[in-house]
N, C-alpha and C. Protein backbone atom coordinates (compact mmCIF):
# COMPACT_ATOMS: atom_id res chain seq x y z
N UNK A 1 188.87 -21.19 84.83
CA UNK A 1 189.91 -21.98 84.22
C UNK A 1 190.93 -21.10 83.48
N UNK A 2 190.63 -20.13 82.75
CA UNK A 2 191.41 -19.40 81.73
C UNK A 2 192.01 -17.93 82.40
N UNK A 3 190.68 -17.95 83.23
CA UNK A 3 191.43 -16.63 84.33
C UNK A 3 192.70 -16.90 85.02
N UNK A 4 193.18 -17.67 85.47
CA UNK A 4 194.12 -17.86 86.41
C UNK A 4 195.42 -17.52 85.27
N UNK A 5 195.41 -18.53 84.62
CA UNK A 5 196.76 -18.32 83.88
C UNK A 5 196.84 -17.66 82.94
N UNK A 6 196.24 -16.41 82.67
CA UNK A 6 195.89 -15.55 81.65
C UNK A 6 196.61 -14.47 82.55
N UNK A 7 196.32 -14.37 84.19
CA UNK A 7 196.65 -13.74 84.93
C UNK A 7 197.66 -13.71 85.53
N UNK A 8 198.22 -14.86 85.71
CA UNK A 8 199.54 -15.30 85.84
C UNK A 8 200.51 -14.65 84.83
N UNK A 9 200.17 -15.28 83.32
CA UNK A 9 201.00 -14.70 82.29
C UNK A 9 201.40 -12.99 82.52
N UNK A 10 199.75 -12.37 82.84
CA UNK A 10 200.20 -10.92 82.74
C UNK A 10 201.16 -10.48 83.60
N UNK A 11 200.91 -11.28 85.03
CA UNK A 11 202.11 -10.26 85.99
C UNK A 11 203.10 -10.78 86.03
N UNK A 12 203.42 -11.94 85.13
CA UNK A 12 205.02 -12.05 84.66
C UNK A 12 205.48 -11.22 83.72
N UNK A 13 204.40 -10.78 82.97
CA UNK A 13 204.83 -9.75 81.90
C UNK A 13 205.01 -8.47 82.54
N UNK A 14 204.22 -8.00 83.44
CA UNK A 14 204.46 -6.62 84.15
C UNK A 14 205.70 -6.57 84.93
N UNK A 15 206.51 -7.31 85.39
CA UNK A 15 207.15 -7.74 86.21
C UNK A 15 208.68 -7.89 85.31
N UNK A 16 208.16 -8.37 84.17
CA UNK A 16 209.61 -8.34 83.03
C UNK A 16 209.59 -7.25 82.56
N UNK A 17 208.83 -6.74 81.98
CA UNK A 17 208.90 -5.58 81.56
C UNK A 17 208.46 -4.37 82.28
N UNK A 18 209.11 -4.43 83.75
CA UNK A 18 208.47 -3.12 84.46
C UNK A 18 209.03 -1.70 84.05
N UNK A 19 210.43 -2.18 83.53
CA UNK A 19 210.88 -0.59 83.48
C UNK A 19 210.28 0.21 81.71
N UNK A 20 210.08 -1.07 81.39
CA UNK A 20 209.54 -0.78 79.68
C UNK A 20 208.34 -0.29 79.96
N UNK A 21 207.37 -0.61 80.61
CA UNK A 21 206.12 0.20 81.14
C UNK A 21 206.33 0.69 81.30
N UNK A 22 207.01 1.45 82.80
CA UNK A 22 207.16 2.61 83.48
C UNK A 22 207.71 3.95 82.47
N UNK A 23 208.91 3.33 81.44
CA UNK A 23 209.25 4.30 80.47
C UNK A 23 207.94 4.68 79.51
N UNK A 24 207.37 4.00 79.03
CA UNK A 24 206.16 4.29 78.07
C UNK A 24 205.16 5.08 79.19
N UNK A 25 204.67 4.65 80.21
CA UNK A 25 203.58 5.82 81.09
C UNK A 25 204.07 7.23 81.20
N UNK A 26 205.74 7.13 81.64
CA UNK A 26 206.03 8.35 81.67
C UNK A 26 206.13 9.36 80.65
N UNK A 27 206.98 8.29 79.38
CA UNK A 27 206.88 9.24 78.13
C UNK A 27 205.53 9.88 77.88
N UNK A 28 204.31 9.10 78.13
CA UNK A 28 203.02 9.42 77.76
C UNK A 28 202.59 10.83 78.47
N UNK A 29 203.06 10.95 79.59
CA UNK A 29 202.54 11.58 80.75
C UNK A 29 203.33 13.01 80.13
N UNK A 30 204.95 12.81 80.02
CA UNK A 30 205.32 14.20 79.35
C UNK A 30 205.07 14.73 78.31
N UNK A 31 205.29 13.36 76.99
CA UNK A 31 204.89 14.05 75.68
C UNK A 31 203.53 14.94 75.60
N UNK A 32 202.67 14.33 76.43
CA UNK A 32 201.04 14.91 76.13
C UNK A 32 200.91 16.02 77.62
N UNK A 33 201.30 15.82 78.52
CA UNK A 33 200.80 16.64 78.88
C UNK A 33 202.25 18.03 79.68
N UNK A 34 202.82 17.23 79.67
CA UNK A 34 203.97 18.26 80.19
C UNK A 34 204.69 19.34 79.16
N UNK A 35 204.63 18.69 77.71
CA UNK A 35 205.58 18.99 76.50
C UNK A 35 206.81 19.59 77.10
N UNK A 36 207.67 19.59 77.02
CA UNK A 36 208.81 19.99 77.58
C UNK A 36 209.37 20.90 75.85
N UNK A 37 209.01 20.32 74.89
CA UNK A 37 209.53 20.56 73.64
C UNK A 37 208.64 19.80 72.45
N UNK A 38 208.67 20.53 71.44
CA UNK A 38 207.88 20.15 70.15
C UNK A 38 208.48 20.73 68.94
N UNK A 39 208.48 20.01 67.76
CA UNK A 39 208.79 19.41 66.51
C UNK A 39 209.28 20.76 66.17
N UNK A 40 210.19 21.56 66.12
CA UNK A 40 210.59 22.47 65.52
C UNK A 40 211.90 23.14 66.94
N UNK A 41 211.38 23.06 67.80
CA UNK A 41 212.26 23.66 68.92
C UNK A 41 213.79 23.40 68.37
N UNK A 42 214.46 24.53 69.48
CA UNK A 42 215.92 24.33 69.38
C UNK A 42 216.42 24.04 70.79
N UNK A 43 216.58 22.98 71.18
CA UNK A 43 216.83 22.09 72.77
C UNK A 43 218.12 22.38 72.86
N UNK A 44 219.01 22.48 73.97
CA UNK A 44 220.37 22.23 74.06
C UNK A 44 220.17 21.23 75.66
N UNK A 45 220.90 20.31 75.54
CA UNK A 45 221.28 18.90 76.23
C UNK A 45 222.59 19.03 76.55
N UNK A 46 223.54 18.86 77.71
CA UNK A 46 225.12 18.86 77.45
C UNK A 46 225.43 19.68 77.25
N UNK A 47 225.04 20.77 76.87
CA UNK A 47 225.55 21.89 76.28
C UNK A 47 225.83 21.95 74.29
N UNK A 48 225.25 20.92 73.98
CA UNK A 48 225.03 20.28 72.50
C UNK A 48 223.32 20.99 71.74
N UNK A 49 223.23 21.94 70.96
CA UNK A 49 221.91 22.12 70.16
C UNK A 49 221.84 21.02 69.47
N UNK A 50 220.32 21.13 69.74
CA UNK A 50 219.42 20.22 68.68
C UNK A 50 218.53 20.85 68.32
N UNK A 51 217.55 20.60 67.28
CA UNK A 51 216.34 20.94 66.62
C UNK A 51 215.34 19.77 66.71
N UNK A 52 214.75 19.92 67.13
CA UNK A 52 213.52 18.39 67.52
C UNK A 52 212.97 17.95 65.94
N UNK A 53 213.03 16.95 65.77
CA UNK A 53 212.74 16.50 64.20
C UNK A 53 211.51 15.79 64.64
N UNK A 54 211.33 14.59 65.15
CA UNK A 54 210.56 13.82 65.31
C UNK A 54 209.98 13.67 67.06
N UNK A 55 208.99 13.67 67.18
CA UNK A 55 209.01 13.04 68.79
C UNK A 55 208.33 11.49 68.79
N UNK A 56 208.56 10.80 69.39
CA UNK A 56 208.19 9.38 69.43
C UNK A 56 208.26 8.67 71.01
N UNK A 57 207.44 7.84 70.69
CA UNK A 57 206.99 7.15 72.59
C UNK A 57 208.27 7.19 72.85
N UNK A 58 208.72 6.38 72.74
CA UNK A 58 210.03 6.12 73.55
C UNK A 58 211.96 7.02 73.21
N UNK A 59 211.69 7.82 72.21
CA UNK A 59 212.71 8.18 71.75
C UNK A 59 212.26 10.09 70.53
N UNK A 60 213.12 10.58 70.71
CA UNK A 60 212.75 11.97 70.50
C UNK A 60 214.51 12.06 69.05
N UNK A 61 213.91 12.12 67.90
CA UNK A 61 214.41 12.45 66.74
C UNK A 61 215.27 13.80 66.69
N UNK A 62 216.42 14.43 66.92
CA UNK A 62 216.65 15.35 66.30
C UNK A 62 217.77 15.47 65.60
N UNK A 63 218.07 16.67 64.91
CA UNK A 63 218.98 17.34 64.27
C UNK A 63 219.81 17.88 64.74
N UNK A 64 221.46 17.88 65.02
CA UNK A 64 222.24 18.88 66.09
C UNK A 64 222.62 19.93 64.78
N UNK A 65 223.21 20.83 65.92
CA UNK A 65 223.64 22.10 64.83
C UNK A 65 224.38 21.68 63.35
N UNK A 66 225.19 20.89 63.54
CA UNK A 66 226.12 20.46 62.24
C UNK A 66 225.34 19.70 61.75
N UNK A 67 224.06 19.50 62.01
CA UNK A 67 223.37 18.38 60.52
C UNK A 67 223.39 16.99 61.26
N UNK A 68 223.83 16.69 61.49
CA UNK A 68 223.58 14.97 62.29
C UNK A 68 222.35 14.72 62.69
N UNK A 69 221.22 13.64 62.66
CA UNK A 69 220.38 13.14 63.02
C UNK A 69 221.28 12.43 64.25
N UNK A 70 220.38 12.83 65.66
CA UNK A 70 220.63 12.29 67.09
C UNK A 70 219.07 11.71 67.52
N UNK A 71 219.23 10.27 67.74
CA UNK A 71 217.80 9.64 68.34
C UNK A 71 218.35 9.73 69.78
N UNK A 72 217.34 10.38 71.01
CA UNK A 72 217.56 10.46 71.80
C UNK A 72 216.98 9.92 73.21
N UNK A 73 216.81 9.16 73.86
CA UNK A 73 215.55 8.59 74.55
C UNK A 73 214.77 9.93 75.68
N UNK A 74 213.96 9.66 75.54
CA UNK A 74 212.72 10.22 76.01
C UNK A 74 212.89 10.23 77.28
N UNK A 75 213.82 9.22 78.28
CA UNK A 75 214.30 8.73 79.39
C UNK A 75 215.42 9.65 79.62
N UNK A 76 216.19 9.72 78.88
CA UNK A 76 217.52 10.50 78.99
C UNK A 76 217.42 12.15 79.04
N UNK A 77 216.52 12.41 78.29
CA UNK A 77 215.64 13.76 77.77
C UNK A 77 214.91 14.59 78.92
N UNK A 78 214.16 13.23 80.01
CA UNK A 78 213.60 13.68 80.94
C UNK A 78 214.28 13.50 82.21
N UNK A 79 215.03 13.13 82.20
CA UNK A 79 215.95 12.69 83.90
C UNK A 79 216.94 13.82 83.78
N UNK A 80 218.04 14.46 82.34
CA UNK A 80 218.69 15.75 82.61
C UNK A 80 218.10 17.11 82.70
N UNK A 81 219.27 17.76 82.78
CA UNK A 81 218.70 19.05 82.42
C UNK A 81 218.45 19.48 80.75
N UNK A 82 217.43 20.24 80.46
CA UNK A 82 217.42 20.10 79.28
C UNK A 82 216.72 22.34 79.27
N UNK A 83 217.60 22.55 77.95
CA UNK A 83 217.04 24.14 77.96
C UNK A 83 216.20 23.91 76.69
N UNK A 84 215.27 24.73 76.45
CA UNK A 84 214.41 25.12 75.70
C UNK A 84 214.57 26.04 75.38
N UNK A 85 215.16 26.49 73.93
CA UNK A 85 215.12 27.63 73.56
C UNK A 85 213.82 28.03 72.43
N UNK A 86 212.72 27.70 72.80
CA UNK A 86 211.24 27.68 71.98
C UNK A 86 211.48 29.61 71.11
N UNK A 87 211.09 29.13 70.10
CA UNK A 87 210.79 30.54 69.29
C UNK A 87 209.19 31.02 69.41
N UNK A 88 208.96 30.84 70.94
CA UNK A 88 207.14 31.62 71.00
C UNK A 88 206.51 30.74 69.44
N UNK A 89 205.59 31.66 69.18
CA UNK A 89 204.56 31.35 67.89
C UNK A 89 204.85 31.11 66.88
N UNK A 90 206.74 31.25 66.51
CA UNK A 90 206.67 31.29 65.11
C UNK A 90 208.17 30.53 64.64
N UNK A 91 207.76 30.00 63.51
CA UNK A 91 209.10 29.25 63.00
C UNK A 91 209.93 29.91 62.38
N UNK A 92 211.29 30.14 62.72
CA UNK A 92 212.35 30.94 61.57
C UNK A 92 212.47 29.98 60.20
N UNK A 93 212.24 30.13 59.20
CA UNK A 93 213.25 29.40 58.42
C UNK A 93 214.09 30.71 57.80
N UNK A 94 215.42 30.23 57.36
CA UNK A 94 216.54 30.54 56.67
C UNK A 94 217.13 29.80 55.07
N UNK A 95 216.60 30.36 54.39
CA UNK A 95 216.83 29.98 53.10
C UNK A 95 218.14 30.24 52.39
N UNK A 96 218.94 29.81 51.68
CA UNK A 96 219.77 30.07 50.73
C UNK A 96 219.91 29.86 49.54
N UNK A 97 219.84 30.38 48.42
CA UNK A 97 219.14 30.43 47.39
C UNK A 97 220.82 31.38 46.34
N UNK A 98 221.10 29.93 45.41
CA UNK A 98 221.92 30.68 44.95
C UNK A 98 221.60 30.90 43.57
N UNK A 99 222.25 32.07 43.50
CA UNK A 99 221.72 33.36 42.24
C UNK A 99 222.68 33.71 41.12
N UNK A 100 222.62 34.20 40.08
CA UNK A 100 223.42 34.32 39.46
C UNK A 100 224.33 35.86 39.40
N UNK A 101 225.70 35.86 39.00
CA UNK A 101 226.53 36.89 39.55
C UNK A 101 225.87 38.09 38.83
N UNK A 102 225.26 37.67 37.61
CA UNK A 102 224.88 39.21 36.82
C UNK A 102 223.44 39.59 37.29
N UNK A 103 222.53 38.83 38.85
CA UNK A 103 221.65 39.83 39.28
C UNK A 103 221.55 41.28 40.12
N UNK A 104 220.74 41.99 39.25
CA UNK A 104 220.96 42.98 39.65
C UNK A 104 219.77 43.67 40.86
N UNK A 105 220.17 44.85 41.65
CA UNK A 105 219.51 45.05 42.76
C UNK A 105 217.75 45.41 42.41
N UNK A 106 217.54 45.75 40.96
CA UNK A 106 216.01 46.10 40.68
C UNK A 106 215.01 44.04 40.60
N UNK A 107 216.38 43.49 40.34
CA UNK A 107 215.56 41.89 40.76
C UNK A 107 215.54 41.49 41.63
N UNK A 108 216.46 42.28 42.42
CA UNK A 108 215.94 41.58 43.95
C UNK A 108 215.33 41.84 44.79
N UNK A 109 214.87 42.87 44.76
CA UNK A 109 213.99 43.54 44.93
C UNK A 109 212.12 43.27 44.66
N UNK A 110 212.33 43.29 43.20
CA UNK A 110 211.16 42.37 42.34
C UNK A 110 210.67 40.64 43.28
N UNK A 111 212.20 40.34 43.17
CA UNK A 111 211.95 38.90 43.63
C UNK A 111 211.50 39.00 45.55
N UNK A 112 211.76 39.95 46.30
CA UNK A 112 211.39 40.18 47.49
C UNK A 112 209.90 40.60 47.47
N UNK A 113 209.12 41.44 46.41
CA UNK A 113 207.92 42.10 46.14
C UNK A 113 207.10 40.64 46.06
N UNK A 114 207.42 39.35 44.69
CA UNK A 114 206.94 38.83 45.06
C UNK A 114 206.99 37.52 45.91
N UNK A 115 207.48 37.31 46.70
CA UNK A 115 207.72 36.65 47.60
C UNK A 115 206.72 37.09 48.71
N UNK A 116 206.88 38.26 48.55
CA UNK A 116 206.07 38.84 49.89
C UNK A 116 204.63 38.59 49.61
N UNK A 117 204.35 38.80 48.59
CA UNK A 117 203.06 38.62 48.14
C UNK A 117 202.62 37.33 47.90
N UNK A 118 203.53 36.30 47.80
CA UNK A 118 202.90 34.72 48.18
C UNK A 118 203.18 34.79 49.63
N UNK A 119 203.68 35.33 50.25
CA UNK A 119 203.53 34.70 51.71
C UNK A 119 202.17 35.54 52.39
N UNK A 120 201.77 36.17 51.45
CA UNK A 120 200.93 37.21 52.07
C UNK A 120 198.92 36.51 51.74
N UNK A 121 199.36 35.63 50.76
CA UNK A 121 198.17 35.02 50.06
C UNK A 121 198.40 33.37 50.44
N UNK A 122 199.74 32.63 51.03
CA UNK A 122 199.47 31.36 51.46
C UNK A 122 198.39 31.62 52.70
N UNK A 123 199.15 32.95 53.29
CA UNK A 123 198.44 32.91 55.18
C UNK A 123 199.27 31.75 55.70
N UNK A 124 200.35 31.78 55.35
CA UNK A 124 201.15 30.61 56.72
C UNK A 124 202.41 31.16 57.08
N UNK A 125 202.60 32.16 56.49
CA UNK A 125 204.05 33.18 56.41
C UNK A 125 203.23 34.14 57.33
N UNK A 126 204.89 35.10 57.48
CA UNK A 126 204.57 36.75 57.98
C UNK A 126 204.26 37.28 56.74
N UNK A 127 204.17 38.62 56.46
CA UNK A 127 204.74 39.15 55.27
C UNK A 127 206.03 39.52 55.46
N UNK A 128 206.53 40.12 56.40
CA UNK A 128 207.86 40.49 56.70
C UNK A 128 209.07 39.61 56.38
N UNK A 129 209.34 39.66 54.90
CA UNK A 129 209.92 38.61 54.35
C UNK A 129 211.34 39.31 54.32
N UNK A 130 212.75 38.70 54.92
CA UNK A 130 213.65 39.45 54.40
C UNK A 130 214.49 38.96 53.82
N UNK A 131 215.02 39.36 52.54
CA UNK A 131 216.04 39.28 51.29
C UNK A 131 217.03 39.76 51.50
N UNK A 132 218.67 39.13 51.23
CA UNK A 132 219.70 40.17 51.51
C UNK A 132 220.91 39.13 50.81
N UNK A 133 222.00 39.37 50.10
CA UNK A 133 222.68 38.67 50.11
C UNK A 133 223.82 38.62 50.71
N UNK A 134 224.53 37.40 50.55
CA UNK A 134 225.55 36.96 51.83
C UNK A 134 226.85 37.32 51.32
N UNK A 135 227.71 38.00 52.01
CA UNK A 135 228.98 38.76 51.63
C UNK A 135 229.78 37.68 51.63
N UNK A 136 229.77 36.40 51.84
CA UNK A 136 230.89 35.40 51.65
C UNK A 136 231.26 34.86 50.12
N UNK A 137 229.96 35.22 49.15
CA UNK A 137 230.32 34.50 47.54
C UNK A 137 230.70 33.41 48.07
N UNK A 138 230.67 32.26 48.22
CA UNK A 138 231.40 30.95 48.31
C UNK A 138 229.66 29.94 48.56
N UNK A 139 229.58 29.02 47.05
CA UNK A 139 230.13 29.10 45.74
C UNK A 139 230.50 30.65 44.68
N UNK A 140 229.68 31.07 45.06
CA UNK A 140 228.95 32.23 44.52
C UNK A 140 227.97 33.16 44.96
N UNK A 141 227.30 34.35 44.20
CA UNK A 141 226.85 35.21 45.38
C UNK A 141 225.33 34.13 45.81
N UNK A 142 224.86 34.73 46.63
CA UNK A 142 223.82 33.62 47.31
C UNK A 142 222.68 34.86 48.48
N UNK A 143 221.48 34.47 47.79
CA UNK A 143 220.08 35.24 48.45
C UNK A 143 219.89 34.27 49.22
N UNK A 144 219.98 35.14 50.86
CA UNK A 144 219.52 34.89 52.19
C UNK A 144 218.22 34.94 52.11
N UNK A 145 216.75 33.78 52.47
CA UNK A 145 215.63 34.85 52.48
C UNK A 145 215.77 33.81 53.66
N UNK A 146 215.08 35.54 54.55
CA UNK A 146 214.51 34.37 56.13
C UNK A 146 213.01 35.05 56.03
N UNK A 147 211.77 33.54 56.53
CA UNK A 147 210.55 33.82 56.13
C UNK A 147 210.44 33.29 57.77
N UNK A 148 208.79 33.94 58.36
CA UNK A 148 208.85 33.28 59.80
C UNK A 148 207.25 33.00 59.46
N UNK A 149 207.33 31.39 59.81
CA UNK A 149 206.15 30.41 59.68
C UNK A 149 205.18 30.77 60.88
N UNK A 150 203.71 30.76 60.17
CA UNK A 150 203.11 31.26 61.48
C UNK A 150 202.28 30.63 62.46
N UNK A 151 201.92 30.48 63.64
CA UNK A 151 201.74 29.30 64.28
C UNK A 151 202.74 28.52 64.97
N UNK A 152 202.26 27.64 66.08
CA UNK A 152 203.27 26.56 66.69
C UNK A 152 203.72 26.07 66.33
N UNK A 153 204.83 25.51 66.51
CA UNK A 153 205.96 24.28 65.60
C UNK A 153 205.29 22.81 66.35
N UNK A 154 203.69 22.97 66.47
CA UNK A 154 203.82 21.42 67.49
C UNK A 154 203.83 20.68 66.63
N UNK A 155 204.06 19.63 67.26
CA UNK A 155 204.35 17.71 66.75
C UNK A 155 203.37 17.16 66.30
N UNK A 156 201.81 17.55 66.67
CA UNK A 156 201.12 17.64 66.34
C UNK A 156 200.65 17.89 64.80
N UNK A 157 201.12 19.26 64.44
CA UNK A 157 200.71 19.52 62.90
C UNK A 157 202.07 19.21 62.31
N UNK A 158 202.87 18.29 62.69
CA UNK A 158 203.67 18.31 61.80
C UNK A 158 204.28 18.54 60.39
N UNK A 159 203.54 17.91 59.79
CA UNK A 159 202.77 17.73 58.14
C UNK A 159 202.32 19.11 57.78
N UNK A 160 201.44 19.90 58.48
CA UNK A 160 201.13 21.19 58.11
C UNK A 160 202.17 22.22 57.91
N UNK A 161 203.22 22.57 58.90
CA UNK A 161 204.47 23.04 59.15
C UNK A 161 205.26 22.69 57.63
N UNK A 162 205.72 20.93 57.34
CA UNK A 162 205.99 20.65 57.16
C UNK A 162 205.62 20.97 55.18
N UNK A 163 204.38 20.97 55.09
CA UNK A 163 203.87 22.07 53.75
C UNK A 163 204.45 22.92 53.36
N UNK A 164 204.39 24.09 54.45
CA UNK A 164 204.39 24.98 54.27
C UNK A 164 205.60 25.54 53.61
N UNK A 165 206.54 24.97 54.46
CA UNK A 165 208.15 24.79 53.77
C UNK A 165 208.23 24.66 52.93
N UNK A 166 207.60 23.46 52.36
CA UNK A 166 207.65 22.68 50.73
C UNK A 166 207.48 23.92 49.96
N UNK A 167 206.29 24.36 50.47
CA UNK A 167 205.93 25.48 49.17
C UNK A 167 205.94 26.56 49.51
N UNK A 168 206.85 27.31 50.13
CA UNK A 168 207.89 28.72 50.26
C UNK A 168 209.20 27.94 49.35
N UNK A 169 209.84 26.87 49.77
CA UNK A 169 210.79 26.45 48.85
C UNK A 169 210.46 26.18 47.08
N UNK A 170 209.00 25.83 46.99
CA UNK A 170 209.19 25.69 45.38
C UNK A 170 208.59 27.30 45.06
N UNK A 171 208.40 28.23 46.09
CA UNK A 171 207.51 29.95 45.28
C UNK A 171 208.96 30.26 44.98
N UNK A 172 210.17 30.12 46.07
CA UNK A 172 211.53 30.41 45.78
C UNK A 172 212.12 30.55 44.36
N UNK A 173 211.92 28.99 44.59
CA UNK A 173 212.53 28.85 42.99
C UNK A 173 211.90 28.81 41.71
N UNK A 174 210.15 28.90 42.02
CA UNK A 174 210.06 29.19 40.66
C UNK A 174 209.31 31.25 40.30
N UNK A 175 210.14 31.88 41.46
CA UNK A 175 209.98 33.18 41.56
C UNK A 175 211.55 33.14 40.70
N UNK A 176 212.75 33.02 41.59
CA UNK A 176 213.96 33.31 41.03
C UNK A 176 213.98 32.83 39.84
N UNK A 177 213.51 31.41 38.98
CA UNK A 177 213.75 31.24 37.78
C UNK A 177 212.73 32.30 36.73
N UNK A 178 211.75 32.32 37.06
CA UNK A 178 210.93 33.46 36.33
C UNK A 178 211.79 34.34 35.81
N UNK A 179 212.28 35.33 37.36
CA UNK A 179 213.28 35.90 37.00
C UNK A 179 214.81 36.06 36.34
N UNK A 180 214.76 35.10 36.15
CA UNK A 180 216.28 34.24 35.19
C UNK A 180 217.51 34.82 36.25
N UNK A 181 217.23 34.62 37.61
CA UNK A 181 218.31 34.64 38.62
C UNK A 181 218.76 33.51 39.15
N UNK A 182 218.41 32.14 39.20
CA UNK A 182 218.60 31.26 39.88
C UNK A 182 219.71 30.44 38.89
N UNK A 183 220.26 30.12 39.98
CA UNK A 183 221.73 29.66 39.32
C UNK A 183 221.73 27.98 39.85
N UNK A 184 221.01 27.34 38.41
CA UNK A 184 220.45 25.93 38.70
C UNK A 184 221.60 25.20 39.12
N UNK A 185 222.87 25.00 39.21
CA UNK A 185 223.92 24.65 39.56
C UNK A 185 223.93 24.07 40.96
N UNK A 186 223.70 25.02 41.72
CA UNK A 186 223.23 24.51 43.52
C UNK A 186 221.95 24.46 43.71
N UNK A 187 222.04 23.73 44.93
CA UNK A 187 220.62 23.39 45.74
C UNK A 187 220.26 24.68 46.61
N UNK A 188 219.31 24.54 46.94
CA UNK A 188 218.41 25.67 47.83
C UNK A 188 218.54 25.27 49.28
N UNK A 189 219.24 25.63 50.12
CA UNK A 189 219.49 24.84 51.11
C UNK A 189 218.35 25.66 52.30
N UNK A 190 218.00 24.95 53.09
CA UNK A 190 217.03 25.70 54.06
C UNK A 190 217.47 24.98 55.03
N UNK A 191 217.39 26.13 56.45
CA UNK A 191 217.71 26.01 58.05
C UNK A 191 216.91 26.74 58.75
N UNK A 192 216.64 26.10 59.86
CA UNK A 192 215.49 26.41 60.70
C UNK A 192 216.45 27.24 61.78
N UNK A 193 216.06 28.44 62.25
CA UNK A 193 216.78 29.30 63.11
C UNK A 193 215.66 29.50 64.52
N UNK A 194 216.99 30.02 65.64
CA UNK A 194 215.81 30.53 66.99
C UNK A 194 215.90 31.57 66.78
N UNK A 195 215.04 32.59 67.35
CA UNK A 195 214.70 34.32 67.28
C UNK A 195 215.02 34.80 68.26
């Protein structure tokens, strides 16, 4: 009695929604087993960079070069051409960290010593931490640090990745304020780079 039109219902439903299935099997089929790209990558589409923010069944989250959040379908993602510019094992980040005009080169130095030495005791950094500042002054002078995260950028550990940042960004600033270099005025801006 209940079989028939239980069964009925379904293959009207398969039937309405065939291409909504077919998109969800496939997404399934690439996200997990093909990966084409994961949560940190730098994709170019169109000839347009992105940075993969989020991946999701049906739609893939990112960031283009100028900062814009682009939701992108998973459909669209997999039917073009798409480049992968994957950074192998390790995540760039790019920090900017602005400082005050009267630091001098024995603090930045100091502040590179310990930096290195929290990235050396999280274990989620390189040590190869590099410090340098940026010849533009605009606001003011401003410490470059680029730190490279260690491990895959997958989608997977998102959250872990996603730590790790947090707290290279607060050793930042509460290394530079220690040092009475941080010039509380601006934000600490961080960008994820390819290698």
């Amino acid at each position: 009695d209940f079989a028939v039109p239980l069964a009925t219902l379904i293959l009207a439903f398969s039937f309405a929604y065939q291409q909504l299935l077919a998109d969800i099997v496939n997404n399934l089929y690439t996200i997990y087993f093909v990966r084409p790209y994961n949560i940190g990558d730098l994709i170019q589409i169109d000839g347009k960079g992105y940075y993969v923010e989020e991946v999701g069944m049906l739609s893939t989250a990112c960031t283009s070069e100028d900062g814009y959040v682009a939701y992108i379908s998973n459909t669209v993602m997999r039917e073009q051409a798409l480049l992968n510019m994957k950074r192998g094992k390790w995540v760039r980040l790019r920090l900017a960290c602005y400082i005050l005009p009267s630091t001098t080169m024995s603090q930045i130095d100091e502040f590179r010593k310990q930096l290195t030495f929290f990235c050396v005791q999280s274990k989620c950094f390189s040590s190869k931490v590099r410090c340098f500042t940026d010849d533009t002054m605009n606001p003011g002078p401003v410490l470059i640090i680029r730190a490279k995260l260690k491990g895959y950028a997958n989608w997977h550990d998102k959250k872990t990745w996603q730590t790790c940042q947090t707290k290279i960004i607060i050793a930042i600033s509460n290394i530079a304020k220690d040092l009475g270099i941080l010039d509380t005025r601006n934000k600490l801006h961080v960008k994820r780079e390819a290698e």
